[in-house]
C-alpha atoms as a PDB file:
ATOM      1  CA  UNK A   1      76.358 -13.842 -64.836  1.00  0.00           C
ATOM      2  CA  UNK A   2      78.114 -10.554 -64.262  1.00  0.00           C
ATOM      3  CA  UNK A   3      78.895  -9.921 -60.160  1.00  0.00           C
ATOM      4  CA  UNK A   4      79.447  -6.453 -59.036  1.00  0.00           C
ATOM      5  CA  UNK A   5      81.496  -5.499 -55.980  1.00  0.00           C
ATOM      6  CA  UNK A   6      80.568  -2.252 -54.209  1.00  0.00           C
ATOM      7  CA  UNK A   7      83.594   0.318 -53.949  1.00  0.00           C
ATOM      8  CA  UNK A   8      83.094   3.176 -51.959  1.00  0.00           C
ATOM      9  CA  UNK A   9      84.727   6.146 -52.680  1.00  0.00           C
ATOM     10  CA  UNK A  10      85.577   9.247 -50.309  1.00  0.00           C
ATOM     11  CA  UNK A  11      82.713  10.557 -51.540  1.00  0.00           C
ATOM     12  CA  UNK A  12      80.291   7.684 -50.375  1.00  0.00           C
ATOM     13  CA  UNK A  13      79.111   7.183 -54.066  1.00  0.00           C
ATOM     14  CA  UNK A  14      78.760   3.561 -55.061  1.00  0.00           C
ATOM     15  CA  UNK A  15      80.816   2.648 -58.394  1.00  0.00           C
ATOM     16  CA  UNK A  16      80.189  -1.507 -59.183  1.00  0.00           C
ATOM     17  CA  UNK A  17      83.252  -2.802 -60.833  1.00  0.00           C
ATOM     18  CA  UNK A  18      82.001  -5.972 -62.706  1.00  0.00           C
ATOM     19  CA  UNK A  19      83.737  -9.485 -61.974  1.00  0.00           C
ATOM     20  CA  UNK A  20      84.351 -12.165 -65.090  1.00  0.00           C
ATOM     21  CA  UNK A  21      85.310 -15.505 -64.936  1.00  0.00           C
ATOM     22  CA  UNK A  22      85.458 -15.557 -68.966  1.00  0.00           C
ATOM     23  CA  UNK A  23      84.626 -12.863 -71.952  1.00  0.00           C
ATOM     24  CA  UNK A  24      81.394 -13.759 -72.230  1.00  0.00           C
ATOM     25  CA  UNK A  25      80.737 -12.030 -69.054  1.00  0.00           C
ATOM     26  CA  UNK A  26      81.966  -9.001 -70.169  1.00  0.00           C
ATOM     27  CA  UNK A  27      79.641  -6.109 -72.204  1.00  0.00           C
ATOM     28  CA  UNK A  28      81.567  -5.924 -75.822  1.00  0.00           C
ATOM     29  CA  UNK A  29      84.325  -3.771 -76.082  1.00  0.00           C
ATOM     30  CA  UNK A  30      85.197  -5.269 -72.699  1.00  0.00           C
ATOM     31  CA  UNK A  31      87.045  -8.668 -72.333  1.00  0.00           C
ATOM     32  CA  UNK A  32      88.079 -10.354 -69.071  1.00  0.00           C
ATOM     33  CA  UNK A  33      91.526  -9.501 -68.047  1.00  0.00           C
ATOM     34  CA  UNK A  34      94.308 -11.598 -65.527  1.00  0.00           C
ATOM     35  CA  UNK A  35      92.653  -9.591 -62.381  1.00  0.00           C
ATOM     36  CA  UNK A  36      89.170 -11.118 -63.250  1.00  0.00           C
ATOM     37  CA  UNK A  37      87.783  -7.810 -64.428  1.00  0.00           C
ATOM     38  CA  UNK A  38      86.240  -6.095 -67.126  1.00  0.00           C
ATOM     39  CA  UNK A  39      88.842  -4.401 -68.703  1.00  0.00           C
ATOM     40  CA  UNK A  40      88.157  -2.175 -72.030  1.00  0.00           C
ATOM     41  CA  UNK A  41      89.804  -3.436 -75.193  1.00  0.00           C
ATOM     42  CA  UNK A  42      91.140   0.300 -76.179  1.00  0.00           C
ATOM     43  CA  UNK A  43      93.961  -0.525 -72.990  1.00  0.00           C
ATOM     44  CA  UNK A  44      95.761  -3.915 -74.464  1.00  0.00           C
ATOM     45  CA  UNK A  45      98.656  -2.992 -76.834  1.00  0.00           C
ATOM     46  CA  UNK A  46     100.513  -5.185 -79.321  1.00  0.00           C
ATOM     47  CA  UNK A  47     103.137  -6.503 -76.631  1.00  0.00           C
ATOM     48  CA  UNK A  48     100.559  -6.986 -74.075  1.00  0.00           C
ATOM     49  CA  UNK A  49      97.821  -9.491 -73.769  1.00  0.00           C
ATOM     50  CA  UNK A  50      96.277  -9.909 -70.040  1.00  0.00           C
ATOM     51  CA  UNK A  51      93.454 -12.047 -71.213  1.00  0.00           C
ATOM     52  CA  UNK A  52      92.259 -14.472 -68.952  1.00  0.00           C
ATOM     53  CA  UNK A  53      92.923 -18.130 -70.143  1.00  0.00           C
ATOM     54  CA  UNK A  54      92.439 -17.164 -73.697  1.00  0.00           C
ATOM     55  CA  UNK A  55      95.180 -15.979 -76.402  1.00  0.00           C
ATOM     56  CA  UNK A  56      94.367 -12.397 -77.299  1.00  0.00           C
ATOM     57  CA  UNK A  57      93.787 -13.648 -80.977  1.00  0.00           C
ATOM     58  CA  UNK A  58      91.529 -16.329 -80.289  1.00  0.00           C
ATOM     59  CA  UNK A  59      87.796 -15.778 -82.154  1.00  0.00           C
ATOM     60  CA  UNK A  60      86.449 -15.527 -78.428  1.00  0.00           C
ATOM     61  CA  UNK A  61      89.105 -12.484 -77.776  1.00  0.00           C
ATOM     62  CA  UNK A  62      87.955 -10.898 -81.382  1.00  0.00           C
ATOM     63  CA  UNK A  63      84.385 -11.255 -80.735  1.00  0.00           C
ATOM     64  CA  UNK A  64      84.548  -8.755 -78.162  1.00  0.00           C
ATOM     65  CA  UNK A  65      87.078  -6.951 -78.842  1.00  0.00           C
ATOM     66  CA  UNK A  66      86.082  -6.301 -83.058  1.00  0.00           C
ATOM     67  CA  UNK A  67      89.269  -3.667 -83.242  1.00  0.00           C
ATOM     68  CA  UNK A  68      91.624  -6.117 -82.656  1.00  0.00           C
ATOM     69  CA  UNK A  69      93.603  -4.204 -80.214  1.00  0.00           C
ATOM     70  CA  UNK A  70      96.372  -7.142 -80.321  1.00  0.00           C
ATOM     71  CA  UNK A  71      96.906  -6.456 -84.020  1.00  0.00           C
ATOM     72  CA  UNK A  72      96.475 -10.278 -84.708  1.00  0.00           C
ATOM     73  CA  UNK A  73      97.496 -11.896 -87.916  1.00  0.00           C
ATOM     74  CA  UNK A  74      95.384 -12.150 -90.380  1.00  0.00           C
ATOM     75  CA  UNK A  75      93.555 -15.562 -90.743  1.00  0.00           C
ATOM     76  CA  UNK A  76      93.559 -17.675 -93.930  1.00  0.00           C
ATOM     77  CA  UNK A  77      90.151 -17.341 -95.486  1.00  0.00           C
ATOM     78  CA  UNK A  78      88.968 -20.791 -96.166  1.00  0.00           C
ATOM     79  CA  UNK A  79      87.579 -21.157 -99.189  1.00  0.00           C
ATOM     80  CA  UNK A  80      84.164 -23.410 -99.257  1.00  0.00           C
ATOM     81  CA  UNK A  81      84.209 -26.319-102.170  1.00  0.00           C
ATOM     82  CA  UNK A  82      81.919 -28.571-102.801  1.00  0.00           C
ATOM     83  CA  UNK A  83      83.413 -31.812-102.797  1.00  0.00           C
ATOM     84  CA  UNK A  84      80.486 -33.854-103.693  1.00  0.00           C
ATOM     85  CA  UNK A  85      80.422 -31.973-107.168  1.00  0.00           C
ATOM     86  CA  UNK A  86      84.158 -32.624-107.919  1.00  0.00           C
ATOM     87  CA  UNK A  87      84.246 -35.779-107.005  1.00  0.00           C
ATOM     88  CA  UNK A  88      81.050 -36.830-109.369  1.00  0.00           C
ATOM     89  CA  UNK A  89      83.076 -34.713-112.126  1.00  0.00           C
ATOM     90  CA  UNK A  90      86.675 -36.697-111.608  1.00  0.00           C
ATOM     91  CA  UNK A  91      84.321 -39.759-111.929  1.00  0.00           C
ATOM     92  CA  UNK A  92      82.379 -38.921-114.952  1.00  0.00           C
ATOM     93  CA  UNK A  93      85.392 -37.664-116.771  1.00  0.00           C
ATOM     94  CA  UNK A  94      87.344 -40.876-116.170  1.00  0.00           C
ATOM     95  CA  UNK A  95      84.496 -43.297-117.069  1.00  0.00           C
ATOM     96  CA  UNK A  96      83.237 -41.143-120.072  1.00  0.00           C
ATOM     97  CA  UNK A  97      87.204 -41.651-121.489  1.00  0.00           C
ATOM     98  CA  UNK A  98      86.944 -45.207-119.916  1.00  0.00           C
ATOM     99  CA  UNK A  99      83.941 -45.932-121.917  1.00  0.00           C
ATOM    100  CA  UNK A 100      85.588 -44.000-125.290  1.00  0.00           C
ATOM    101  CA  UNK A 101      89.227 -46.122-125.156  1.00  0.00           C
ATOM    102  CA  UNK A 102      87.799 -49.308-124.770  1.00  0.00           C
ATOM    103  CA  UNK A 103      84.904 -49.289-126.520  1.00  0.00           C
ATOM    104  CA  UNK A 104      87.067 -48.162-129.296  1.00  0.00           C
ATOM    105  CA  UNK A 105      89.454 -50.836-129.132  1.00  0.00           C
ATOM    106  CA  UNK A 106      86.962 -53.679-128.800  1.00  0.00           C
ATOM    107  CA  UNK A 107      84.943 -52.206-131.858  1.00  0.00           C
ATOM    108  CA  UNK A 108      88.074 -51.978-133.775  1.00  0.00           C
ATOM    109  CA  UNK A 109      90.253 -55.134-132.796  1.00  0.00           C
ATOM    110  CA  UNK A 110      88.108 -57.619-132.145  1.00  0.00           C
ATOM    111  CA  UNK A 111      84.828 -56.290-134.565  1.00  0.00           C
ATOM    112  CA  UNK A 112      87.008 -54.615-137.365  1.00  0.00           C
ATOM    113  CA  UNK A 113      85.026 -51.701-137.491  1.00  0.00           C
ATOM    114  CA  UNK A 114      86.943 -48.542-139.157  1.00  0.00           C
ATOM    115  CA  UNK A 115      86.284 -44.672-138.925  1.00  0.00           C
ATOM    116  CA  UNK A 116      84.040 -43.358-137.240  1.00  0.00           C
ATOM    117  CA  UNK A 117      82.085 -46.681-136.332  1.00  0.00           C
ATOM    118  CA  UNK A 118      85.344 -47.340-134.101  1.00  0.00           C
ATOM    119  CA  UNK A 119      83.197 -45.378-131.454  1.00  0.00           C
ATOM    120  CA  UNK A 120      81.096 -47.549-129.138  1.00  0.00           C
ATOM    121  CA  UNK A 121      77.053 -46.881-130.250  1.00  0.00           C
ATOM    122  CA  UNK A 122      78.470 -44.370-133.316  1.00  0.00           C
ATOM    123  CA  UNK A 123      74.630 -45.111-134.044  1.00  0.00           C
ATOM    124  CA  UNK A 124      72.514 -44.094-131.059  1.00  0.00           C
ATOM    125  CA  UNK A 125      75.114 -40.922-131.021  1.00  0.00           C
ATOM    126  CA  UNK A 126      73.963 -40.382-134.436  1.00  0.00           C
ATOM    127  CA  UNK A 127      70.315 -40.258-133.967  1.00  0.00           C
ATOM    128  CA  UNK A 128      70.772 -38.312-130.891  1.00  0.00           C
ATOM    129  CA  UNK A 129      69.916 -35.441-132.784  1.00  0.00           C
ATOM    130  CA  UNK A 130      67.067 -36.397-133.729  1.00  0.00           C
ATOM    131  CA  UNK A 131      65.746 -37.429-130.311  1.00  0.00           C
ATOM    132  CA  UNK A 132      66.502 -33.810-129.069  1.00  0.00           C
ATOM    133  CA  UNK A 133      64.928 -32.091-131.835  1.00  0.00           C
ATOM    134  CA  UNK A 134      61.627 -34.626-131.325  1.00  0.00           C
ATOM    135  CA  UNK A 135      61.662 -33.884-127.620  1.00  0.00           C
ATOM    136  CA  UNK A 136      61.558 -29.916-128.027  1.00  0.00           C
ATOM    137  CA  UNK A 137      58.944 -30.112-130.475  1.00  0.00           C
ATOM    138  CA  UNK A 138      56.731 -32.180-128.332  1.00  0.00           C
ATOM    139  CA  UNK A 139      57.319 -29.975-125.312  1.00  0.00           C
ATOM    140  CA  UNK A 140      56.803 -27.031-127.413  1.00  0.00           C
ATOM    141  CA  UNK A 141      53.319 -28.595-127.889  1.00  0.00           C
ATOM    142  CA  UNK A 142      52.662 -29.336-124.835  1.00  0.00           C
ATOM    143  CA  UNK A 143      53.287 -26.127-123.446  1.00  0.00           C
ATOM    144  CA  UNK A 144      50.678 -24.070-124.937  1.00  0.00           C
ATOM    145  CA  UNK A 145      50.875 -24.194-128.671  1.00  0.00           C
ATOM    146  CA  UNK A 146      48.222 -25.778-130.540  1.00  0.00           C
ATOM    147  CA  UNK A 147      49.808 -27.222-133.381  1.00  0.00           C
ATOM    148  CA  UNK A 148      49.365 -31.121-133.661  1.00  0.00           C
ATOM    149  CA  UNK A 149      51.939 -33.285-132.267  1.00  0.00           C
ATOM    150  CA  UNK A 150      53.723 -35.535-135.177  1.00  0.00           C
ATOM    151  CA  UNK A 151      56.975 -37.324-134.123  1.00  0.00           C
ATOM    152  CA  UNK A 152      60.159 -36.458-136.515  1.00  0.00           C
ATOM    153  CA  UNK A 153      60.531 -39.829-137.494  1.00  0.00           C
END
């Protein structure tokens, strides 16, 4: 809450000179100075800083003062990843080789299997295609057109 003090001048006028105990007291475009007043941003220089209890680069300091009288360094935009996503990616790609290297080796080694049929379920791979091609067909028919459903098999 902002206090006023009453200053009379030699003219008798009232002028209220506002009292902060922190920036948020202060209108912006004003911040809380050393003296505990309302000071406007436009006086603090580069050398200067006569914030009260704050750094003049502190978010609180820019927040009211936007122009950034102070000329403040420029703060490291942090860049927002989604480490949920990466992680499931490091983890799929390592268990997908994984799965590849020794499936491979026990098909080969211990099964004797050569070529292609080194590669764990070369079969169910195979007919993969087939399984796709079945499934767009039926969905195809299920969304609207009329034709009668017959699997690919």
């Amino acid at each position: 809450m902002t206090l006023f003090f009453v200053v009379w001048s030699s003219v008798g006028q009232v002028i209220p000179i506002p009292i902060c105990q922190k920036h948020g007291d202060c209108k912006i475009g004003e911040y809380c100075d050393n003296t505990f007043s309302c000071s406007i941003c436009n006086y603090v220089t580069p050398e200067t800083c006569d914030a009260i209890r704050v750094e003049c680069c502190t978010d609180e300091f820019l927040r009211h003062c936007p122009s950034d009288p102070h000329k403040c360094p420029a703060k490291p935009v942090e860049t927002q990843t989604n480490q949920g996503l990466y992680m499931f990616n490091v983890i799929f790609f390592i268990t997908t080789i994984s799965y590849l290297i020794v499936g491979s080796y026990i098909n080969k080694y211990q099964k004797g299997k050569k070529g292609l049929y080194i590669l764990p379920n070369y079969n169910s791979w195979v007919g993969l295609k087939g399984l796709v091609q079945d499934g767009i067909h039926f969905t195809q028919i299920k969304i609207g057109n009329r034709i009668p459903y017959d699997s690919l098999e």
